[in-house]
N, C-alpha and C. Protein backbone atom coordinates (compact mmCIF):
# COMPACT_ATOMS: atom_id res chain seq x y z
N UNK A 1 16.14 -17.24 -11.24
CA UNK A 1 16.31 -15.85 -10.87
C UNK A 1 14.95 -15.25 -10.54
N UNK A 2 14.88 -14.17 -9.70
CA UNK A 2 13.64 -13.84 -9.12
C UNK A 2 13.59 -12.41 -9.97
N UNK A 3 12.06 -11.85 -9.96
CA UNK A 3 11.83 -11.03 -11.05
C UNK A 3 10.63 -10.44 -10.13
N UNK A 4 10.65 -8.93 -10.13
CA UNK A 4 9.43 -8.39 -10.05
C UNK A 4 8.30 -8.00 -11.09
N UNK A 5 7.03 -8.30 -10.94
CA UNK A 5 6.27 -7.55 -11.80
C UNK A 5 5.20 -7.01 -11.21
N UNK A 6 5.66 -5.58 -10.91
CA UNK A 6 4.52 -4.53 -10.19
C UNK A 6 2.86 -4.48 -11.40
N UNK A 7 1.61 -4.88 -10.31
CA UNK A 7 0.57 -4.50 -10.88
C UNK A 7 -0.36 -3.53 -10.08
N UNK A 8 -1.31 -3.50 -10.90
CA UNK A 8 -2.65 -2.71 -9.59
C UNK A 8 -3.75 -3.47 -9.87
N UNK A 9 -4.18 -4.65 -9.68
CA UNK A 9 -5.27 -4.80 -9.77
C UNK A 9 -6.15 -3.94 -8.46
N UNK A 10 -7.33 -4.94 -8.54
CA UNK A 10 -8.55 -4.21 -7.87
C UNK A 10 -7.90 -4.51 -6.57
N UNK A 11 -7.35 -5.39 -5.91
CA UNK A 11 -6.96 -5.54 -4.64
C UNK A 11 -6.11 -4.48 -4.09
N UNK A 12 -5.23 -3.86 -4.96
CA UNK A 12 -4.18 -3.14 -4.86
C UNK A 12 -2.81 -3.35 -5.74
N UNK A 13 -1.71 -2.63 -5.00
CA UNK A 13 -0.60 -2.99 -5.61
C UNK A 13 -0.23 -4.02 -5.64
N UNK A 14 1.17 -4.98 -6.27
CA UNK A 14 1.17 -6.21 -5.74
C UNK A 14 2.21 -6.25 -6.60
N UNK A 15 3.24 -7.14 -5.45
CA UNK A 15 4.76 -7.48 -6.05
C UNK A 15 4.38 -9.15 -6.40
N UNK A 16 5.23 -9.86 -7.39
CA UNK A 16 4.34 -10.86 -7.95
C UNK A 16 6.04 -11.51 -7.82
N UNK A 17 6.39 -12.31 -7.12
CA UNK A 17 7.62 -13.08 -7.60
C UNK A 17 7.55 -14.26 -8.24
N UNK A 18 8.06 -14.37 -9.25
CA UNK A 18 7.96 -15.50 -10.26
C UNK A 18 9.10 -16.12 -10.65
N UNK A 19 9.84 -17.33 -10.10
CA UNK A 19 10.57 -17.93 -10.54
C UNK A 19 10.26 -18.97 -12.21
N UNK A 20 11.35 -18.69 -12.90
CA UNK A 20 11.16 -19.52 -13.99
C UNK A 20 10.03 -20.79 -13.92
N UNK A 21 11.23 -22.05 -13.31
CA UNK A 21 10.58 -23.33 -13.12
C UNK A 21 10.78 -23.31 -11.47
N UNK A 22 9.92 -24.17 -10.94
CA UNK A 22 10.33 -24.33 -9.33
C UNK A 22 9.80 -25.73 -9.04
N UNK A 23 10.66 -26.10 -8.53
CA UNK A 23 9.77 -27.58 -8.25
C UNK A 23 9.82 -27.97 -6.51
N UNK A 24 9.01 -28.54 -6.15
CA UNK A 24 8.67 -28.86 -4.66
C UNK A 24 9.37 -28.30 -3.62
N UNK A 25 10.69 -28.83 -4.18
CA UNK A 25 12.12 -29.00 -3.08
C UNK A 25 12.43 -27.44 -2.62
N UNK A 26 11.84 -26.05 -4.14
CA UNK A 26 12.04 -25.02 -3.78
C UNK A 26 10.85 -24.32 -3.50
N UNK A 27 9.92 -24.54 -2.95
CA UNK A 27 8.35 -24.03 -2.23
C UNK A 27 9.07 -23.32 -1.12
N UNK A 28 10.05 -23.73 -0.12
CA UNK A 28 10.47 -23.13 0.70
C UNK A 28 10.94 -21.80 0.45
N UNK A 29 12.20 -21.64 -0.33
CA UNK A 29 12.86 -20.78 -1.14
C UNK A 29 11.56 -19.59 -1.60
N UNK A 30 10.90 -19.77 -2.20
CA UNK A 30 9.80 -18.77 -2.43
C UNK A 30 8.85 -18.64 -1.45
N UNK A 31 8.86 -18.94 -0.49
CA UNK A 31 8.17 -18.44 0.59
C UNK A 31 8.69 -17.79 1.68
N UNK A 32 10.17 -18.00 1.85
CA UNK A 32 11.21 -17.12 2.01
C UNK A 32 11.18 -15.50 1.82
N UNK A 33 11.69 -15.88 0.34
CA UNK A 33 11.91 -14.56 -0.80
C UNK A 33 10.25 -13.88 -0.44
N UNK A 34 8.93 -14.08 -0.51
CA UNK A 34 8.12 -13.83 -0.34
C UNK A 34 8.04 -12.79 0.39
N UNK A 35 8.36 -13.36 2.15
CA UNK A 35 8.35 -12.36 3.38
C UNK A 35 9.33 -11.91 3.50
N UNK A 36 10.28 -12.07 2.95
CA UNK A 36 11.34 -11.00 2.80
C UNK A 36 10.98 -9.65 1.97
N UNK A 37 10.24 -10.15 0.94
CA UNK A 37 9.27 -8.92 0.02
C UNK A 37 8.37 -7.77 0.99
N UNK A 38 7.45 -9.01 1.10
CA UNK A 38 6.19 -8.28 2.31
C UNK A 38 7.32 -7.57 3.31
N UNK A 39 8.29 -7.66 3.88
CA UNK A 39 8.71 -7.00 5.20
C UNK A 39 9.35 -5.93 4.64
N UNK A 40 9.90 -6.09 3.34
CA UNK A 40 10.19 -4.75 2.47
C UNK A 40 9.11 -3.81 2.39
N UNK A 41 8.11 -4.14 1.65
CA UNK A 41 6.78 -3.76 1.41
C UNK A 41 6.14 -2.59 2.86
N UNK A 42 6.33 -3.56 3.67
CA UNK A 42 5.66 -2.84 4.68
C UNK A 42 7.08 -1.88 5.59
N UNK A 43 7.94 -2.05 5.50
CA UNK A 43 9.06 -0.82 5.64
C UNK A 43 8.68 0.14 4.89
N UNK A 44 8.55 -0.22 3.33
CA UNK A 44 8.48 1.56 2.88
C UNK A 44 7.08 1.82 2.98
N UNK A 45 6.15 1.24 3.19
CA UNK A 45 4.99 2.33 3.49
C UNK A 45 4.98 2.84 4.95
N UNK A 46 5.31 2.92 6.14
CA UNK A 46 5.84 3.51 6.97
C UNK A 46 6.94 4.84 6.89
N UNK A 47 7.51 4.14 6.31
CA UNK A 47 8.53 5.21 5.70
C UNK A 47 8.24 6.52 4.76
N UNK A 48 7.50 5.90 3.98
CA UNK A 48 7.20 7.03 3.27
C UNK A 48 5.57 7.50 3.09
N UNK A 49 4.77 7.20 4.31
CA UNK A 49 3.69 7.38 4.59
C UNK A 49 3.72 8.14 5.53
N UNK A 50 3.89 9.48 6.08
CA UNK A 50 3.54 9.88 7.29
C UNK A 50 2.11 10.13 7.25
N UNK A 51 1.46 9.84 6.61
CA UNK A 51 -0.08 10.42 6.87
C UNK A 51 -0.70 8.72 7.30
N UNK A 52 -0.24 8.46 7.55
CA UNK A 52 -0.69 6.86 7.98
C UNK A 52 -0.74 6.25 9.28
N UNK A 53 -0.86 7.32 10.10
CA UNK A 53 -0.85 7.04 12.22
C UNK A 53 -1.13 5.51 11.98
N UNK A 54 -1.92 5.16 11.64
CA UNK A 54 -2.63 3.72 12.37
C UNK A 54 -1.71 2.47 11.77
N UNK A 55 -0.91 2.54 10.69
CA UNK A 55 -0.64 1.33 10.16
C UNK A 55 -1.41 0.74 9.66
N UNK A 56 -2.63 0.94 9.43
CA UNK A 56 -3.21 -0.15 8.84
C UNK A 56 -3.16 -0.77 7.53
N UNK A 57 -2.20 0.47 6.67
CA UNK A 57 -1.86 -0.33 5.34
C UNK A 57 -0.89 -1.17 5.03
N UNK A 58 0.15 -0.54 6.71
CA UNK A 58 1.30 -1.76 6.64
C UNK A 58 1.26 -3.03 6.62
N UNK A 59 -0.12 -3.20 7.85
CA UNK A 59 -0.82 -4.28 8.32
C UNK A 59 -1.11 -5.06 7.40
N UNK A 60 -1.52 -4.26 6.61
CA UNK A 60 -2.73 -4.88 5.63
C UNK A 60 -2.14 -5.88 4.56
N UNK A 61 -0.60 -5.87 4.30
CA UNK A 61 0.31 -6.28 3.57
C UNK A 61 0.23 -8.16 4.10
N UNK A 62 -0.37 -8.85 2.95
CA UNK A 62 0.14 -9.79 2.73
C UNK A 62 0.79 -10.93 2.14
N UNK A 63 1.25 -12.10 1.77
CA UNK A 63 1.72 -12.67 0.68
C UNK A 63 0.96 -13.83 0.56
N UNK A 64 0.46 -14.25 -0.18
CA UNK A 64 -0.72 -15.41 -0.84
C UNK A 64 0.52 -16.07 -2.02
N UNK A 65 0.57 -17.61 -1.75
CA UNK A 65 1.26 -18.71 -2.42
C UNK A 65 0.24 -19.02 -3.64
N UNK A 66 0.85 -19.30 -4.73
CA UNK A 66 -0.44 -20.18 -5.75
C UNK A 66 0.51 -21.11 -6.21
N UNK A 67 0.11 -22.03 -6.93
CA UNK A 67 1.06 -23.00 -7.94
C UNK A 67 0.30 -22.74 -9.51
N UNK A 68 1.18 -22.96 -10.13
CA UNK A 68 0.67 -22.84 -11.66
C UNK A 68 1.55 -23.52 -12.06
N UNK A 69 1.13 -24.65 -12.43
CA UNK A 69 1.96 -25.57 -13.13
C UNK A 69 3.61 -26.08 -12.31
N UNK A 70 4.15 -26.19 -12.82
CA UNK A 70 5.72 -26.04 -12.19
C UNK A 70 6.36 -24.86 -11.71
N UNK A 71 5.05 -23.99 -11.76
CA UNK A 71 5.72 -22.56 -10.58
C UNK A 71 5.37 -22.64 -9.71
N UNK A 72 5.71 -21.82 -8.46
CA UNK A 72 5.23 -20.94 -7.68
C UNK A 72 4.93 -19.80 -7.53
N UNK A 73 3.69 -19.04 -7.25
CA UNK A 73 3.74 -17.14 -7.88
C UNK A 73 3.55 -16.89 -5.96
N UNK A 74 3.93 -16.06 -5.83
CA UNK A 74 4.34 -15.64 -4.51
C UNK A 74 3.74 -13.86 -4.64
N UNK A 75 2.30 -13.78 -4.08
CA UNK A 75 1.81 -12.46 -4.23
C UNK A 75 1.79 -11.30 -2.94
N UNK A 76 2.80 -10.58 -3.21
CA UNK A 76 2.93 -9.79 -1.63
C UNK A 76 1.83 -8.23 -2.06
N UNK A 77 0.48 -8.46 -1.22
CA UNK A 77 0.11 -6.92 -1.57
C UNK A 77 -0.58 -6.80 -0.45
N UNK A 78 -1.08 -5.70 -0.30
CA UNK A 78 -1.91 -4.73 0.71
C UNK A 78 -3.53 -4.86 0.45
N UNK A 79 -4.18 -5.31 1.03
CA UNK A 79 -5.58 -5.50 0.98
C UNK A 79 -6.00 -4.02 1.41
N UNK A 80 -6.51 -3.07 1.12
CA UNK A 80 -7.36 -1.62 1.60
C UNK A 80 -7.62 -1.17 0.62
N UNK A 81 -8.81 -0.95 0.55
CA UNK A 81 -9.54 -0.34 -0.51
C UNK A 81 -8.85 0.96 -1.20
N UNK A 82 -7.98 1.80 -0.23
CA UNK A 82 -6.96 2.90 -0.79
C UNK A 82 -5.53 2.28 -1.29
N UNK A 83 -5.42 1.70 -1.02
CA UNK A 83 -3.78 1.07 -0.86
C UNK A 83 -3.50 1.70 -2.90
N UNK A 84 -4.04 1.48 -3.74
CA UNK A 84 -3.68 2.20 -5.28
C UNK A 84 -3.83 3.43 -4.79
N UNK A 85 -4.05 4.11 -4.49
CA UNK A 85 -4.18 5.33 -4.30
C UNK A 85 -3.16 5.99 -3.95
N UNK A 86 -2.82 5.41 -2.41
CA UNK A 86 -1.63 5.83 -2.04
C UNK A 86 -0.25 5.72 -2.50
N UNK A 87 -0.12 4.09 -3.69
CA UNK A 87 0.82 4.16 -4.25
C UNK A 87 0.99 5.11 -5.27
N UNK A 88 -0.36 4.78 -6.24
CA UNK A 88 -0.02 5.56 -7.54
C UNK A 88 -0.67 6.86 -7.51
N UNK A 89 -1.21 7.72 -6.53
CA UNK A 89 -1.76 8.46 -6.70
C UNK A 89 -3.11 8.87 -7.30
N UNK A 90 -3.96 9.81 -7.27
CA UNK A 90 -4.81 9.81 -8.21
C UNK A 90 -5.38 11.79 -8.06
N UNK A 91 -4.82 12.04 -9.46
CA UNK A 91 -5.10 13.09 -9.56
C UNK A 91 -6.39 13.89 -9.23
N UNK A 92 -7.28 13.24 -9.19
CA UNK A 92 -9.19 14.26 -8.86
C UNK A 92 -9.49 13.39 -8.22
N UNK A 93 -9.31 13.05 -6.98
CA UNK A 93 -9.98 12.04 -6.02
C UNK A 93 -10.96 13.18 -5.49
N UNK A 94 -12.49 12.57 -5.65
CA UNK A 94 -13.62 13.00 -5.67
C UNK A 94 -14.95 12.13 -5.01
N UNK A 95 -15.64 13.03 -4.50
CA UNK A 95 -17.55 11.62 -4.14
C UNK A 95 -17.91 12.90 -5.22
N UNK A 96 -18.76 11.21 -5.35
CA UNK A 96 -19.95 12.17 -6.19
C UNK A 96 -21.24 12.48 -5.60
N UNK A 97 -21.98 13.42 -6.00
CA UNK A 97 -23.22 13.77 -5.60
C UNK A 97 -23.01 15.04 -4.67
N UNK A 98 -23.89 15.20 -3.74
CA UNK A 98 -23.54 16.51 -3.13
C UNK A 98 -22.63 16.37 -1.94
N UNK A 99 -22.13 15.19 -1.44
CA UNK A 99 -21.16 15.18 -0.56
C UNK A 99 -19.84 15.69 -0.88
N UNK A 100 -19.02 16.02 0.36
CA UNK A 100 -17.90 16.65 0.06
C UNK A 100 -17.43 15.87 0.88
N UNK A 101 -15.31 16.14 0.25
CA UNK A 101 -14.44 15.64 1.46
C UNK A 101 -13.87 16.58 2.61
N UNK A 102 -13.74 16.21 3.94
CA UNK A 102 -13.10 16.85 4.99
C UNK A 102 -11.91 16.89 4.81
N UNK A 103 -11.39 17.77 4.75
CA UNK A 103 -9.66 17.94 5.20
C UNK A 103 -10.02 18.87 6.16
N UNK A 104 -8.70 17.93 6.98
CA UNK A 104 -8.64 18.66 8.71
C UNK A 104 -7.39 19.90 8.02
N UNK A 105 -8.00 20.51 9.34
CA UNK A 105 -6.88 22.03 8.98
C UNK A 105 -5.64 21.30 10.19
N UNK A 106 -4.61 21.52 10.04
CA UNK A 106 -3.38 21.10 10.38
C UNK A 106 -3.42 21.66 11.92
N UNK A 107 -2.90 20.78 13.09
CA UNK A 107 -2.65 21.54 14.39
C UNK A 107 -4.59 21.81 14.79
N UNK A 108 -5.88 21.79 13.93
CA UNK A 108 -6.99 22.12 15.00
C UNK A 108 -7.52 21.09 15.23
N UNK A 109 -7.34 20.45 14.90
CA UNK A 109 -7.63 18.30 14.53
C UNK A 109 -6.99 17.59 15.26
N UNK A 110 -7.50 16.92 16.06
CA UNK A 110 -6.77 15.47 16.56
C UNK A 110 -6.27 14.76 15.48
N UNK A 111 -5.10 13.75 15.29
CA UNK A 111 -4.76 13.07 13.86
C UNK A 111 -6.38 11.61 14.34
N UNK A 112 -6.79 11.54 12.72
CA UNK A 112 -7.63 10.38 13.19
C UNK A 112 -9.10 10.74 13.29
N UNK A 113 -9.33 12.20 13.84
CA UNK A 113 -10.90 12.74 14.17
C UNK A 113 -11.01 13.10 12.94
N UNK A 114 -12.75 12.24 12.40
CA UNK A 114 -13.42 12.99 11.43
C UNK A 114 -14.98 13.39 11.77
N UNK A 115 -15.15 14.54 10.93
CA UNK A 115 -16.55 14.58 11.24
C UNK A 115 -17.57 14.17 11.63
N UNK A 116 -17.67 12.71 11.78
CA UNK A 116 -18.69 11.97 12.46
C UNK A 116 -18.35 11.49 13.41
N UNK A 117 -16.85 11.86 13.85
CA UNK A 117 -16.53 11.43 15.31
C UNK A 117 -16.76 12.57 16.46
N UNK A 118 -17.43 13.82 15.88
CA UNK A 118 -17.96 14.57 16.87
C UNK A 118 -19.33 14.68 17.36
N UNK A 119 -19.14 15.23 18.37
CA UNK A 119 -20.97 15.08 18.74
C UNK A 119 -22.24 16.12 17.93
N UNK A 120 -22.90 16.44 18.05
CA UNK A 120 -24.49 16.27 16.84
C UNK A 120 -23.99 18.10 16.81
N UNK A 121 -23.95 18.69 17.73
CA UNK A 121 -23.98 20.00 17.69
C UNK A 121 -22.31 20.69 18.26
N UNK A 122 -21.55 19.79 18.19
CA UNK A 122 -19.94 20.34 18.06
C UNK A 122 -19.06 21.20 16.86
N UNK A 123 -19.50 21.12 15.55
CA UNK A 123 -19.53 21.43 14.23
C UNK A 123 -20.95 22.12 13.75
N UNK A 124 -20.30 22.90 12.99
CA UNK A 124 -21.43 23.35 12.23
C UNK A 124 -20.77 24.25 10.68
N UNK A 125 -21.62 23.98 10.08
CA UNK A 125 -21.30 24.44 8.37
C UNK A 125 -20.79 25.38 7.48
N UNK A 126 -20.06 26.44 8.01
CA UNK A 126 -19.96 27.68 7.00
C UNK A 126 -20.17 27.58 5.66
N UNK A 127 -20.75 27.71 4.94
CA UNK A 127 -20.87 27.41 3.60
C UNK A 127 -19.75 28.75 2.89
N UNK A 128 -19.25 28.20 1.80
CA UNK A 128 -18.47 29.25 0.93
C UNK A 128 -19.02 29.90 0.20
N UNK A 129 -18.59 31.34 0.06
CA UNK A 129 -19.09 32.39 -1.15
C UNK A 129 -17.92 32.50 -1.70
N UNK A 130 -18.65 33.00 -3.29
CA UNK A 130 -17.52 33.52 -4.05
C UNK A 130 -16.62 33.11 -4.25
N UNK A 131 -17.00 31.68 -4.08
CA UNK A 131 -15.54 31.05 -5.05
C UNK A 131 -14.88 29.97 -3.94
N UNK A 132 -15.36 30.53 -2.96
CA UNK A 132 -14.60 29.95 -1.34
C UNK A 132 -14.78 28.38 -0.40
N UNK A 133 -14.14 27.88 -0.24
CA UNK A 133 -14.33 26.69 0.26
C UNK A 133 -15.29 26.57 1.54
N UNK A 134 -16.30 25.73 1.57
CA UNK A 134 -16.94 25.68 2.49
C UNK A 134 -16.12 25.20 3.89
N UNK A 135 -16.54 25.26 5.02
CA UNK A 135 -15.92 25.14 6.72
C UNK A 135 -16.74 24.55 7.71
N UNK A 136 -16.58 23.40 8.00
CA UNK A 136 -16.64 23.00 9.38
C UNK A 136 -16.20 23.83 10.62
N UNK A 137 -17.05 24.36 11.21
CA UNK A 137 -16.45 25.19 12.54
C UNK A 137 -16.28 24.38 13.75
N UNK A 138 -15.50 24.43 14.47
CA UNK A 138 -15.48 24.17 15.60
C UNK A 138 -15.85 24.78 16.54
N UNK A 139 -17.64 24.72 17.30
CA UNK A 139 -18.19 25.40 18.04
C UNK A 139 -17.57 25.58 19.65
N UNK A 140 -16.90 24.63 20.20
CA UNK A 140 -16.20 24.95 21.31
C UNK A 140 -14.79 25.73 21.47
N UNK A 141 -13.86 25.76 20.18
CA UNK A 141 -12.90 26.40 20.11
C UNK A 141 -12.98 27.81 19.68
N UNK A 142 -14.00 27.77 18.82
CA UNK A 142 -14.94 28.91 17.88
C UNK A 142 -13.86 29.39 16.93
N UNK A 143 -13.20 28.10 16.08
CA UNK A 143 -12.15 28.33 14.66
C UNK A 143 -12.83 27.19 14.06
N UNK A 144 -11.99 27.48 12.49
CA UNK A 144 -12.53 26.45 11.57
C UNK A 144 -11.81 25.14 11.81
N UNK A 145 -12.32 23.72 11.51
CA UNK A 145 -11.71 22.49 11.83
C UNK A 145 -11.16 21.70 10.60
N UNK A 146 -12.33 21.77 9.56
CA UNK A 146 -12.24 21.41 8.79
C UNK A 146 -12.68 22.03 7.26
N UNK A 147 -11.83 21.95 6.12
CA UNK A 147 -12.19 23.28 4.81
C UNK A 147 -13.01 21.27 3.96
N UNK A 148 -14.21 21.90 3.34
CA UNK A 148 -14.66 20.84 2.27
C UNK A 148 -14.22 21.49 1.47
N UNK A 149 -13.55 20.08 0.20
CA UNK A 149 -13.96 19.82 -1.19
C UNK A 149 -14.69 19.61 -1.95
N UNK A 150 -14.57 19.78 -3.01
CA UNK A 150 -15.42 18.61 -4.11
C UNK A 150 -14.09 17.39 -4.24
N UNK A 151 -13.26 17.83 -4.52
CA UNK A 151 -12.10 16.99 -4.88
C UNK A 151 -10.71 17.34 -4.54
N UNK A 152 -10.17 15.94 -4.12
CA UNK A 152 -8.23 16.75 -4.16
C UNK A 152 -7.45 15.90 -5.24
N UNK A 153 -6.55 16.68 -5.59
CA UNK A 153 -5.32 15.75 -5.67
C UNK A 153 -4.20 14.86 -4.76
N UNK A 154 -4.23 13.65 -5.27
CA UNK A 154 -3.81 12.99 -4.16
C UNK A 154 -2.45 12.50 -4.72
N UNK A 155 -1.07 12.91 -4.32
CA UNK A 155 0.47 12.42 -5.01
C UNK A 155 0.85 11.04 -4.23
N UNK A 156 0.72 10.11 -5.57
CA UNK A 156 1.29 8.44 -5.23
C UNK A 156 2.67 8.70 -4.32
N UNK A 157 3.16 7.88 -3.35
CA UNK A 157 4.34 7.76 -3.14
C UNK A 157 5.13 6.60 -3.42
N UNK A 158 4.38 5.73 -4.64
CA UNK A 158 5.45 4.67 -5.08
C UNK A 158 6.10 3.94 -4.45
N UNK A 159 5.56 3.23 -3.00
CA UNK A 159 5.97 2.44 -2.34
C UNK A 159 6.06 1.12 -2.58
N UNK A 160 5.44 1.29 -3.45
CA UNK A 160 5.55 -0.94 -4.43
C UNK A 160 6.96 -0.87 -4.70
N UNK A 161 7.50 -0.05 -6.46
CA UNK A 161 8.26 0.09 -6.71
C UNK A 161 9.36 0.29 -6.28
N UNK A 162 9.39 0.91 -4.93
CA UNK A 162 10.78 1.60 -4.13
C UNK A 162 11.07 -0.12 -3.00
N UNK A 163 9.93 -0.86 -2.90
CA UNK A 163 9.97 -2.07 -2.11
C UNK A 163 10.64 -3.04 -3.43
N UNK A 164 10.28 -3.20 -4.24
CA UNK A 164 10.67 -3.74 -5.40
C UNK A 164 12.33 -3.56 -5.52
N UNK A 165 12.70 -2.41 -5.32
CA UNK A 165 13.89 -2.06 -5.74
C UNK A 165 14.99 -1.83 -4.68
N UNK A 166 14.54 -1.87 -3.66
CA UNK A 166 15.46 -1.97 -2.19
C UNK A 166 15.59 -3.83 -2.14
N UNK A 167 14.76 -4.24 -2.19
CA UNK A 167 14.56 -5.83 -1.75
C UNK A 167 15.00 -6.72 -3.26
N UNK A 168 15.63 -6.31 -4.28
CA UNK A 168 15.69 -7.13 -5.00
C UNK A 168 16.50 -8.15 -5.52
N UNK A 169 17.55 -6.91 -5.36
CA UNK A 169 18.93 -7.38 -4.46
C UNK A 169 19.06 -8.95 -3.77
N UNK A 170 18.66 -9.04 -2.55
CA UNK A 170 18.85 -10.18 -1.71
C UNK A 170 17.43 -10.90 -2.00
N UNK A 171 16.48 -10.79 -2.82
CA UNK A 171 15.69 -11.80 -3.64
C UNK A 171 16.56 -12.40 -4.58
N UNK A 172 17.25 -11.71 -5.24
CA UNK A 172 18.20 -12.83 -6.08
C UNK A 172 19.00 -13.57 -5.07
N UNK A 173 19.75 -13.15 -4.34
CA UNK A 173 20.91 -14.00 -3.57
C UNK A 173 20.05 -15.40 -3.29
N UNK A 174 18.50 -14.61 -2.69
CA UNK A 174 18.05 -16.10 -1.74
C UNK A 174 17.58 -17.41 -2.62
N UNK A 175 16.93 -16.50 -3.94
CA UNK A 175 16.56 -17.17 -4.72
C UNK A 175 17.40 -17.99 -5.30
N UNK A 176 18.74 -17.31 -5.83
CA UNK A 176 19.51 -17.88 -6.62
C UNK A 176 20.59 -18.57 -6.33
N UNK A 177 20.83 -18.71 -4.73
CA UNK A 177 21.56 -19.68 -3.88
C UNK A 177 20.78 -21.02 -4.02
N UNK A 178 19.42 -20.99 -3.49
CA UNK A 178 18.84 -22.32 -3.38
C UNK A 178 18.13 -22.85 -5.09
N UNK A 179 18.35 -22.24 -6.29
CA UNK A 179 18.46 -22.54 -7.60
C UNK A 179 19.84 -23.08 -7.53
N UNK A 180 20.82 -22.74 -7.74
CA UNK A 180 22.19 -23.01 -7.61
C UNK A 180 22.18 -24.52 -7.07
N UNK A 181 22.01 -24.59 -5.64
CA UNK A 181 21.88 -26.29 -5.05
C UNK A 181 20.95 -26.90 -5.81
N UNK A 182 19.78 -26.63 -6.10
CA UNK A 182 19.17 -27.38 -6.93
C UNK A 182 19.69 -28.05 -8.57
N UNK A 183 20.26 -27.09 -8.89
CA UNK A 183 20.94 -27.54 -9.99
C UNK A 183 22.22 -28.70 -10.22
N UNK A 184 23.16 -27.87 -8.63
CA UNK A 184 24.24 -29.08 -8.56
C UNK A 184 23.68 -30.40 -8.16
N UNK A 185 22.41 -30.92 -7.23
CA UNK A 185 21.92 -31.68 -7.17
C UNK A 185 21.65 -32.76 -8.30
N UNK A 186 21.25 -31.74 -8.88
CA UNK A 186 20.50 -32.39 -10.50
C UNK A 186 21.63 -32.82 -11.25
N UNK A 187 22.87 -32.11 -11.52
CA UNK A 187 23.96 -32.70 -11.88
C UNK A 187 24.78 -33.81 -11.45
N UNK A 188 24.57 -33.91 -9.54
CA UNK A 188 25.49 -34.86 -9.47
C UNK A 188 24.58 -35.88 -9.24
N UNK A 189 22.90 -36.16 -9.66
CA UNK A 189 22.61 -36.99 -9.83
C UNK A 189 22.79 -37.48 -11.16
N UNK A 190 22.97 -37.00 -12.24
CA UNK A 190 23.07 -37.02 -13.67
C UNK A 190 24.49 -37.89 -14.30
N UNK A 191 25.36 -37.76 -13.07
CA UNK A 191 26.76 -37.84 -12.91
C UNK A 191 27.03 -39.37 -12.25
């Protein structure tokens, strides 16, 4: 039977399929179930990523085979240095030191343009008083482009888990069809 166990290491999230015992004959079978995972995986971050134009975290989704002993571990995750972030969120996402983050103001932004994708004297600084968020201006439109932080909150959208739980379903069937032949095998050699 196939089993998820959602982690975060440093790579990111990562769906981990682990069959009990597996032996040779079922390497296929878990490499199967695998990209059937990953193609889950990368459905719901599309899905529930609209802040993600480029794909690149969909992209970024892959599945790495290991053996350990008489298993197979079948690791479907997202290589990007954000990819935890976006799943699990992180409440004070922050730089430290005197840098700040850009958030584009909605509708004055190209999706994708950041501050260093403009030219030397296109922007310039409003600094905040009184409490007030500092501003990137936009010198050719002559409005603000972008408000700095120190920090935001950033809300996970749990796209491991929701891939985990749409796809788990027909991880058992696939898994547990080609366990099934393996077993009657084993019996009617036994026989």
């Amino acid at each position: 039977m196939a089993a998820f166990e959602v982690q975060a290491p440093d790579i990111g999230p990562t769906l981990i399929l682990i069959p009990r015992e597996v032996g040779r004959e079922l390497a296929d079978t878990i490499r199967e179930a695998a990209l059937t995972a990953e193609a889950a995986m990368r459905t719901e971050i599309v899905q529930r990523l609209a802040k993600d134009p480029t794909g690149r975290l969909a992209r970024s989704v892959r599945t790495e085979l290991a053996g350990e002993g008489d298993s197979l571990i079948a690791v479907v995750s997202p290589y990007t240095p954000y990819a935890v972030v976006q799943d699990q969120g992180d409440p004070q996402h922050g730089i430290n030191g005197n840098r700040m983050l850009s958030i584009p103001i909605p509708g004055r932004v190209p999706r994708g343009k950041w501050p260093r994708d403009w030219g030397q004297d296109e922007l310039r600084l409003v600094p905040g008083r009184g409490g007030r968020a500092s501003l990137l201006w936009d010198v050719a439109n002559d409005r603000p482009a972008y408000v700095l932080k120190r920090s935001v909150a950033i809300t996970g959208v749990g796209y491991v888990a929701a891939a985990a739980e749409t796809v788990q379903a027909e991880l058992d069937a696939i898994v547990g069809e080609h366990v099934d032949a393996a077993l009657a095998d084993v019996e009617d050699e036994a026989t």
